[in-house]
N, C-alpha and C. Protein backbone atom coordinates (compact mmCIF):
# COMPACT_ATOMS: atom_id res chain seq x y z
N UNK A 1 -45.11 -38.33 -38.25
CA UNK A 1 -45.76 -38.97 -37.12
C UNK A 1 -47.24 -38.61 -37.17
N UNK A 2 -48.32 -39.67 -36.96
CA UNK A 2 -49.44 -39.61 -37.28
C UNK A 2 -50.25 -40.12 -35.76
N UNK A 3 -51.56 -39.08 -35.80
CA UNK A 3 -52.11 -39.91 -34.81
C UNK A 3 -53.22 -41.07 -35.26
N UNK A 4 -52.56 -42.32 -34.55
CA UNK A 4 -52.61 -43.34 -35.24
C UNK A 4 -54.93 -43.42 -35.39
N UNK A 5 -55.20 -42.80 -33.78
CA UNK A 5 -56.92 -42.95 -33.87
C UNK A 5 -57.60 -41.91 -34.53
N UNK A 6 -56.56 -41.17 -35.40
CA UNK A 6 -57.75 -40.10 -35.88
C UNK A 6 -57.20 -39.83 -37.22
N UNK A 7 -55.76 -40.21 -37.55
CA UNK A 7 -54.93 -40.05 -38.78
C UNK A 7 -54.78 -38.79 -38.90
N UNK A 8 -54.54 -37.78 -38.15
CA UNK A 8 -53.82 -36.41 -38.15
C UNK A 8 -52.53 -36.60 -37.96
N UNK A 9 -51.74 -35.65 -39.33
CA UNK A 9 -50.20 -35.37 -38.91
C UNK A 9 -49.94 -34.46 -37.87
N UNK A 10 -49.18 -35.37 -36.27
CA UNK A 10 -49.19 -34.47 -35.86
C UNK A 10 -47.52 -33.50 -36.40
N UNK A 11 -46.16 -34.43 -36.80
CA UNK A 11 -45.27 -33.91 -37.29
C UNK A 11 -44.74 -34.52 -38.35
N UNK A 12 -44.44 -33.57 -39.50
CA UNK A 12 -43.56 -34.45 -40.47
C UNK A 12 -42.36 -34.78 -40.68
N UNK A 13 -41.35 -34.06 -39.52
CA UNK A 13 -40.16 -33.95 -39.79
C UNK A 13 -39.47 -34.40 -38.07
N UNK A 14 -39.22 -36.03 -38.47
CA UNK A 14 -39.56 -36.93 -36.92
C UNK A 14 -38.16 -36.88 -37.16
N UNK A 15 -36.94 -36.35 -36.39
CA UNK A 15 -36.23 -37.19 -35.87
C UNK A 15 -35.34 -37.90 -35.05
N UNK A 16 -34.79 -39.06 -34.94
CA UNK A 16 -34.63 -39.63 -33.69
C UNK A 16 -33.10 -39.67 -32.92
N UNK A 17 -33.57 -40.48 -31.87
CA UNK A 17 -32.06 -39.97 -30.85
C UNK A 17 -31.93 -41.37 -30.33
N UNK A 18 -31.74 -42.94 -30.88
CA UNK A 18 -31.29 -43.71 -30.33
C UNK A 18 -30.24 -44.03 -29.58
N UNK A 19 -29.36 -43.39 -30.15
CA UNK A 19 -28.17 -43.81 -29.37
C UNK A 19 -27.56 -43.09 -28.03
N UNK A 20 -26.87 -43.34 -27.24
CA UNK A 20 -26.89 -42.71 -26.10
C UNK A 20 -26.21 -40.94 -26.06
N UNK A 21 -25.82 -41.07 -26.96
CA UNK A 21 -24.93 -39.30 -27.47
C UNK A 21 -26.54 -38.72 -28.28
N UNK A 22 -26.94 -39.05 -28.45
CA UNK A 22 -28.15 -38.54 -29.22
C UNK A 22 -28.91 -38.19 -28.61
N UNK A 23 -29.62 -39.30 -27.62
CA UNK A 23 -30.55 -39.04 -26.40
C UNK A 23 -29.82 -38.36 -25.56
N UNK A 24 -28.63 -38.22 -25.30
CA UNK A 24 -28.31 -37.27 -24.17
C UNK A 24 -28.43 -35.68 -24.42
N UNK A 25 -28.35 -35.49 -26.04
CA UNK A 25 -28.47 -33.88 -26.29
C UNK A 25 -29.80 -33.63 -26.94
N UNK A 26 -30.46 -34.61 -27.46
CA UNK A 26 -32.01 -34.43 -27.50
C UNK A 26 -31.80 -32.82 -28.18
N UNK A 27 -32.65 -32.16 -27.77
CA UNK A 27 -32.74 -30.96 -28.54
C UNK A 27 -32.43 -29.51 -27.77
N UNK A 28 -30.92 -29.74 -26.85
CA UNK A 28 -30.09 -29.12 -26.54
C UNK A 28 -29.79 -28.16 -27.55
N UNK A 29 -29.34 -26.74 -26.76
CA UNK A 29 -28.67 -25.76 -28.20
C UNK A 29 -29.46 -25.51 -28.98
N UNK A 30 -30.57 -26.45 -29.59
CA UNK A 30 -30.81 -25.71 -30.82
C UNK A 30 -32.10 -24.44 -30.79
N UNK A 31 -31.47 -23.67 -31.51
CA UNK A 31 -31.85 -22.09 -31.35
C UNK A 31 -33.81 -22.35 -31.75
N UNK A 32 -33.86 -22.53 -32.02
CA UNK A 32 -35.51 -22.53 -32.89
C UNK A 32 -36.27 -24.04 -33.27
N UNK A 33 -37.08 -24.06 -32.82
CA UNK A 33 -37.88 -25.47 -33.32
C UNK A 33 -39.17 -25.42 -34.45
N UNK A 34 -38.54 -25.82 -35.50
CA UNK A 34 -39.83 -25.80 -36.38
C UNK A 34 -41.28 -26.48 -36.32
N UNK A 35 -42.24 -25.78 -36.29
CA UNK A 35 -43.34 -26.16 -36.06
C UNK A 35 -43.62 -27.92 -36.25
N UNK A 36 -42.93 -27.91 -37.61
CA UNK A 36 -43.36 -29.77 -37.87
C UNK A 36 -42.37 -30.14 -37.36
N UNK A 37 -41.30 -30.11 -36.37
CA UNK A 37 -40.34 -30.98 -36.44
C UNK A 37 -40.55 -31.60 -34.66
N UNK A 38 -40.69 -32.81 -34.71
CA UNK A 38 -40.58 -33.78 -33.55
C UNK A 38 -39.05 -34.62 -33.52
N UNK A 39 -38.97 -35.11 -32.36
CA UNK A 39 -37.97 -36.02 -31.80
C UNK A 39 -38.54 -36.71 -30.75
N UNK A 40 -37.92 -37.95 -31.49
CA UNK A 40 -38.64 -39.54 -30.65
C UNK A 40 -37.43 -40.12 -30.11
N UNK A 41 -37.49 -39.91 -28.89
CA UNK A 41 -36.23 -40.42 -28.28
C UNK A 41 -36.20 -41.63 -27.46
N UNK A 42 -35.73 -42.66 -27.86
CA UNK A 42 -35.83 -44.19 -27.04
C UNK A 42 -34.52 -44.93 -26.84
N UNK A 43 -34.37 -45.90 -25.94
CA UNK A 43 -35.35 -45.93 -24.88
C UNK A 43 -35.25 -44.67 -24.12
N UNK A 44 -36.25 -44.33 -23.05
CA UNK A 44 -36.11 -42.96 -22.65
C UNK A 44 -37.41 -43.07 -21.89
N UNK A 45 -37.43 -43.15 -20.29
CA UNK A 45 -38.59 -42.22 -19.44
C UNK A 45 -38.72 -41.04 -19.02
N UNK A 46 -37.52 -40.48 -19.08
CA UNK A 46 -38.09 -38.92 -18.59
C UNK A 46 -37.11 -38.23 -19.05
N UNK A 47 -37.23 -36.92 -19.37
CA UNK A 47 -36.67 -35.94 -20.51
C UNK A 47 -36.39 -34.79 -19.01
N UNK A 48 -35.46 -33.63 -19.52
CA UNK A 48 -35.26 -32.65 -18.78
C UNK A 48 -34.75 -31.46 -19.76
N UNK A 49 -35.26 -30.35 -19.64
CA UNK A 49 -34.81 -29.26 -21.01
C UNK A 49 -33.54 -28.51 -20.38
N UNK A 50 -32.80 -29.25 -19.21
CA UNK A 50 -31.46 -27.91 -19.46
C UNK A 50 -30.78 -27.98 -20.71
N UNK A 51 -30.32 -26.45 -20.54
CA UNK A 51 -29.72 -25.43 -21.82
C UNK A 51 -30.85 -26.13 -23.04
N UNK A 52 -31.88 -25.97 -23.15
CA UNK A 52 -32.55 -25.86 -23.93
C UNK A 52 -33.45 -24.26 -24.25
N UNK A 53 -33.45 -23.92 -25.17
CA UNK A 53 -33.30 -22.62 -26.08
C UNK A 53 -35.38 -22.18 -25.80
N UNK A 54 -35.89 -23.40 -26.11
CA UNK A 54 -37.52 -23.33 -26.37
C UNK A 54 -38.19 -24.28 -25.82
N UNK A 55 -39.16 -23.39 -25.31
CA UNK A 55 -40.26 -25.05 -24.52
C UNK A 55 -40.46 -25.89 -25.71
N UNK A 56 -40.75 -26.25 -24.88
CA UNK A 56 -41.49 -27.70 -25.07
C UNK A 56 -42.47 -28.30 -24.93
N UNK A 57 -43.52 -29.27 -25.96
CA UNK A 57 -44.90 -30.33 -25.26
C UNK A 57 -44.14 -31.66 -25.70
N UNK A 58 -44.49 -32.79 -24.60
CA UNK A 58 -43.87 -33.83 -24.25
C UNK A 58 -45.20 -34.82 -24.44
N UNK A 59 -45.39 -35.57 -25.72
CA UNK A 59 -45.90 -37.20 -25.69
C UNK A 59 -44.91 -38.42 -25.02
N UNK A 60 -45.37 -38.91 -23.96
CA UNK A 60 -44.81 -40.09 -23.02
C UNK A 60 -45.40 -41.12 -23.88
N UNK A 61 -44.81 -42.20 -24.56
CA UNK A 61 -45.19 -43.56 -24.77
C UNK A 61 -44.74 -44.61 -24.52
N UNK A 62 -46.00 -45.45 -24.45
CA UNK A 62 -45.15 -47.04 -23.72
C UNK A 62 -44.95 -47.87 -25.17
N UNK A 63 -44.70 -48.90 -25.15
CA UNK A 63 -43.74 -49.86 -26.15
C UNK A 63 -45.17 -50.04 -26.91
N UNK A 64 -45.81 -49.98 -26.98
CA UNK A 64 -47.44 -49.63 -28.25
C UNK A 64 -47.19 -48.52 -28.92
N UNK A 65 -46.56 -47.89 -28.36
CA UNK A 65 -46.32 -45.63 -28.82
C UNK A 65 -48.02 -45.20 -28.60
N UNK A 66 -48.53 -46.08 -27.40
CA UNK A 66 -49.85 -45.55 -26.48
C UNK A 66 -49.56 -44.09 -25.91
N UNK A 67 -50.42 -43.15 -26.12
CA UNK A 67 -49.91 -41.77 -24.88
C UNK A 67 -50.30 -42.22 -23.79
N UNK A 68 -49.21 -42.43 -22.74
CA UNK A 68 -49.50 -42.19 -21.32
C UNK A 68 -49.17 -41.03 -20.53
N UNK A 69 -48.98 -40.27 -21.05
CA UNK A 69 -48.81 -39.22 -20.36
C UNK A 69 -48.03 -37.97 -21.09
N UNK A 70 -48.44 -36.79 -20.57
CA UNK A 70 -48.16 -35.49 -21.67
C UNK A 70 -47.89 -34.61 -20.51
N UNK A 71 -46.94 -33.68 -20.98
CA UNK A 71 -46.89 -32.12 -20.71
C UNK A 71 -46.55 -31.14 -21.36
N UNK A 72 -47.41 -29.95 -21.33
CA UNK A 72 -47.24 -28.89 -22.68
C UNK A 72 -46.25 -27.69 -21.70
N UNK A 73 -45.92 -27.19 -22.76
CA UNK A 73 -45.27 -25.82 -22.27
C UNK A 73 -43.82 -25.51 -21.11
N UNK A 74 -43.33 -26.77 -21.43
CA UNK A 74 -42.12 -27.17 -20.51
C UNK A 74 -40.84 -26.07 -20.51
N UNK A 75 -40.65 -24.99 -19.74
CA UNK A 75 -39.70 -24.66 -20.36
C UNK A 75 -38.69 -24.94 -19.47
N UNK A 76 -37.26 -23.83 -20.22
CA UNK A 76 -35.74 -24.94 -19.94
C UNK A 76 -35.30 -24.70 -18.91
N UNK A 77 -34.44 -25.44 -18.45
CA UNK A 77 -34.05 -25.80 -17.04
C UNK A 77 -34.99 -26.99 -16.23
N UNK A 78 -36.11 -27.22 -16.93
CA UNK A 78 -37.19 -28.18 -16.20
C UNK A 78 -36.26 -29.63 -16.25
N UNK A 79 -37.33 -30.53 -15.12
CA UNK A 79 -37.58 -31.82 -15.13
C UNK A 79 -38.92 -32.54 -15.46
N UNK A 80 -38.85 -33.21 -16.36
CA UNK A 80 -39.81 -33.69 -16.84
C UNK A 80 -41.08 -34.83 -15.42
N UNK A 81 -42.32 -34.74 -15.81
CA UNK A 81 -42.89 -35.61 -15.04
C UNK A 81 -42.71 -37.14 -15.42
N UNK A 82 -42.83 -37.89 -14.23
CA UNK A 82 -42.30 -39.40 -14.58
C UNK A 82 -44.19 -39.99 -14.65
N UNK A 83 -43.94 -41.35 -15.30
CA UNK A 83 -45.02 -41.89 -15.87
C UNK A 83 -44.75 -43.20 -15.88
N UNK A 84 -45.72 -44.05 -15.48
CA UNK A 84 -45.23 -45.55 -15.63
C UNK A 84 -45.43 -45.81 -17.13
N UNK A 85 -45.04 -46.64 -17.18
CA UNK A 85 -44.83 -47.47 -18.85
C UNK A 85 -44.53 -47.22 -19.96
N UNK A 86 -43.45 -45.90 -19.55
CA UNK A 86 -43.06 -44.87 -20.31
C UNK A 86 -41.96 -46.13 -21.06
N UNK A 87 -41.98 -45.87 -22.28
CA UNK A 87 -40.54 -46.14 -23.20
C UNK A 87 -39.99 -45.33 -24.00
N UNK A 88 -40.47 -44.23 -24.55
CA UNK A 88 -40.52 -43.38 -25.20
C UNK A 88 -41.00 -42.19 -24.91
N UNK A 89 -40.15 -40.83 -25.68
CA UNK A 89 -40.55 -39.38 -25.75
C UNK A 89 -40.98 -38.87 -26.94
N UNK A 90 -41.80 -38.59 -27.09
CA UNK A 90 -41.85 -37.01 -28.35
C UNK A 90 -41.61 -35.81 -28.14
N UNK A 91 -40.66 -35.25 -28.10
CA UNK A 91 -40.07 -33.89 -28.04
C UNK A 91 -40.73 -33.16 -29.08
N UNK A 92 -41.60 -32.14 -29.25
CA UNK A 92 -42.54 -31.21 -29.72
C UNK A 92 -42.73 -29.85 -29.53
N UNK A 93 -42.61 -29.07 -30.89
CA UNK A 93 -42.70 -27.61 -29.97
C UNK A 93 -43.85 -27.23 -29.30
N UNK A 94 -43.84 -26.08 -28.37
CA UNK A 94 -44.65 -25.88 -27.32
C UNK A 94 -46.23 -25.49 -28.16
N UNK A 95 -46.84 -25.60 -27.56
CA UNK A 95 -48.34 -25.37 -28.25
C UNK A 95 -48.71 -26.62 -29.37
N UNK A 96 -48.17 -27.59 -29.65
CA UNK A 96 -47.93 -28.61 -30.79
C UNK A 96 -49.62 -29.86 -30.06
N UNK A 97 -49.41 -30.07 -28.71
CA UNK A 97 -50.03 -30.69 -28.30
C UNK A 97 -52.08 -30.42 -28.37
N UNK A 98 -51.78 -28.99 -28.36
CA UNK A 98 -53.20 -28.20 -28.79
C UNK A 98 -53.36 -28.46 -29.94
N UNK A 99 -52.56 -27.90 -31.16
CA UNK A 99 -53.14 -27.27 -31.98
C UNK A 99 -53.19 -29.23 -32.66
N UNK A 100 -52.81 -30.03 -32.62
CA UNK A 100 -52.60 -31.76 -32.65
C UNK A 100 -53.75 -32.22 -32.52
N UNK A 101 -54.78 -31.87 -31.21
CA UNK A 101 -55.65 -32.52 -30.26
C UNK A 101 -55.44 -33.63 -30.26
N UNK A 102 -53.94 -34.04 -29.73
CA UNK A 102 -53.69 -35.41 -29.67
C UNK A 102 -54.17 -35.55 -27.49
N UNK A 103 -54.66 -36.78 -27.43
CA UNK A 103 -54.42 -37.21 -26.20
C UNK A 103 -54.21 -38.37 -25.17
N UNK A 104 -54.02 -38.36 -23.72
CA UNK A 104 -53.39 -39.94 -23.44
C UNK A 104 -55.03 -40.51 -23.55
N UNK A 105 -54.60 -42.04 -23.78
CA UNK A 105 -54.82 -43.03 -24.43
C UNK A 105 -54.93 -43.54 -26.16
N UNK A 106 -54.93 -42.38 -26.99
CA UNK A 106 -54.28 -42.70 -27.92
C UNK A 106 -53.27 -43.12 -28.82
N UNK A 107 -52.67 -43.20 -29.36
CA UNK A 107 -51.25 -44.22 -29.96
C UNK A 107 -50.72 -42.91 -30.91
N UNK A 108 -49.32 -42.67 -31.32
CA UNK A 108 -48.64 -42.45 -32.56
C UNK A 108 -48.15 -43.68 -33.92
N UNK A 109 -48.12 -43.24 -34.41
CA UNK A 109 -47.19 -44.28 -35.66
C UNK A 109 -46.23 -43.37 -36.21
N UNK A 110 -45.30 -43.77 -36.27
CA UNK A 110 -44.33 -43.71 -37.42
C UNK A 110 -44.27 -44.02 -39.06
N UNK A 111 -44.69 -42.89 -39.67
CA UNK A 111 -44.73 -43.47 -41.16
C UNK A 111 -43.70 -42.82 -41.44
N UNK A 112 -42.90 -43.09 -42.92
CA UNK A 112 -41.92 -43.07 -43.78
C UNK A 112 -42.36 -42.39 -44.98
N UNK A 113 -41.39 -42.05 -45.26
CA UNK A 113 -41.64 -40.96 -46.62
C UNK A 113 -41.17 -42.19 -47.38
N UNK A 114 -41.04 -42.16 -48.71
CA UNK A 114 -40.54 -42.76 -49.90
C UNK A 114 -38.81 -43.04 -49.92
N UNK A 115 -38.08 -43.86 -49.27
CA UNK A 115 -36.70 -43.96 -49.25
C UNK A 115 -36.19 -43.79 -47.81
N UNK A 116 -36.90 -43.54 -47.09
CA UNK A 116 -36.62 -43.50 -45.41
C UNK A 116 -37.16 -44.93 -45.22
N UNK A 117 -36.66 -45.39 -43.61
CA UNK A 117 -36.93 -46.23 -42.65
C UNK A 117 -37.87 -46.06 -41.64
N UNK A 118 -38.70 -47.23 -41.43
CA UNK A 118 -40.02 -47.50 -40.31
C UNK A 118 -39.34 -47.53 -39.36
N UNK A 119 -39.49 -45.87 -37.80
CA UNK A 119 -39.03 -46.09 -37.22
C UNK A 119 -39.66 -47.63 -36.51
């Protein structure tokens, strides 16, 4: 995942939770989040970290993958803030949003490695 206005990786290891068993455990349980690893979860407006292990920073995007809205340092048991024109999440480890300098009004993209799919 790239930021699309400045071409910084913000993660290389994107992945996703379409389906409704997927988006519902999002990144439940899991013990440790690797620095590059994001989850783009759609459709989806608002995220919540119970039984989640590690905060979290949260990219909100609308159907462009525009940032409308962010929160860093979420930890578990939270409810996420709501945002209009939300369609999408980036689930990110905590501090990801700094060290990124990604911010709202900018866009993500989805690129593909060699043998993967455009999300």
């Amino acid at each position: 995942m790239v930021n699309r206005d400045t071409g910084q990786l913000i993660a290389g290891d994107v992945q996703s939770a379409y389906s409704f068993w997927k988006r519902l455990k999002g990144l439940m349980f899991v013990k440790s989040l690797p620095d590059d690893l994001a989850m783009h979860i759609a459709p989806c407006s608002s995220i919540h970290t119970f039984f989640m292990k590690s905060r979290i920073d949260i990219l909100y995007l609308n159907d462009k993958y525009e940032i409308v809205g962010m929160e860093e340092n979420l930890a578990s048991g939270k409810i996420g803030k709501r945002f209009s024109k939300v369609r999408s999440v980036v689930e990110l480890p905590a501090g990801k949003i700094k060290t990124s300098a990604v911010n709202v009004g900018q866009a993500v993209d989805f690129v593909r490695r060699e043998h993967e799919e455009v999300i």
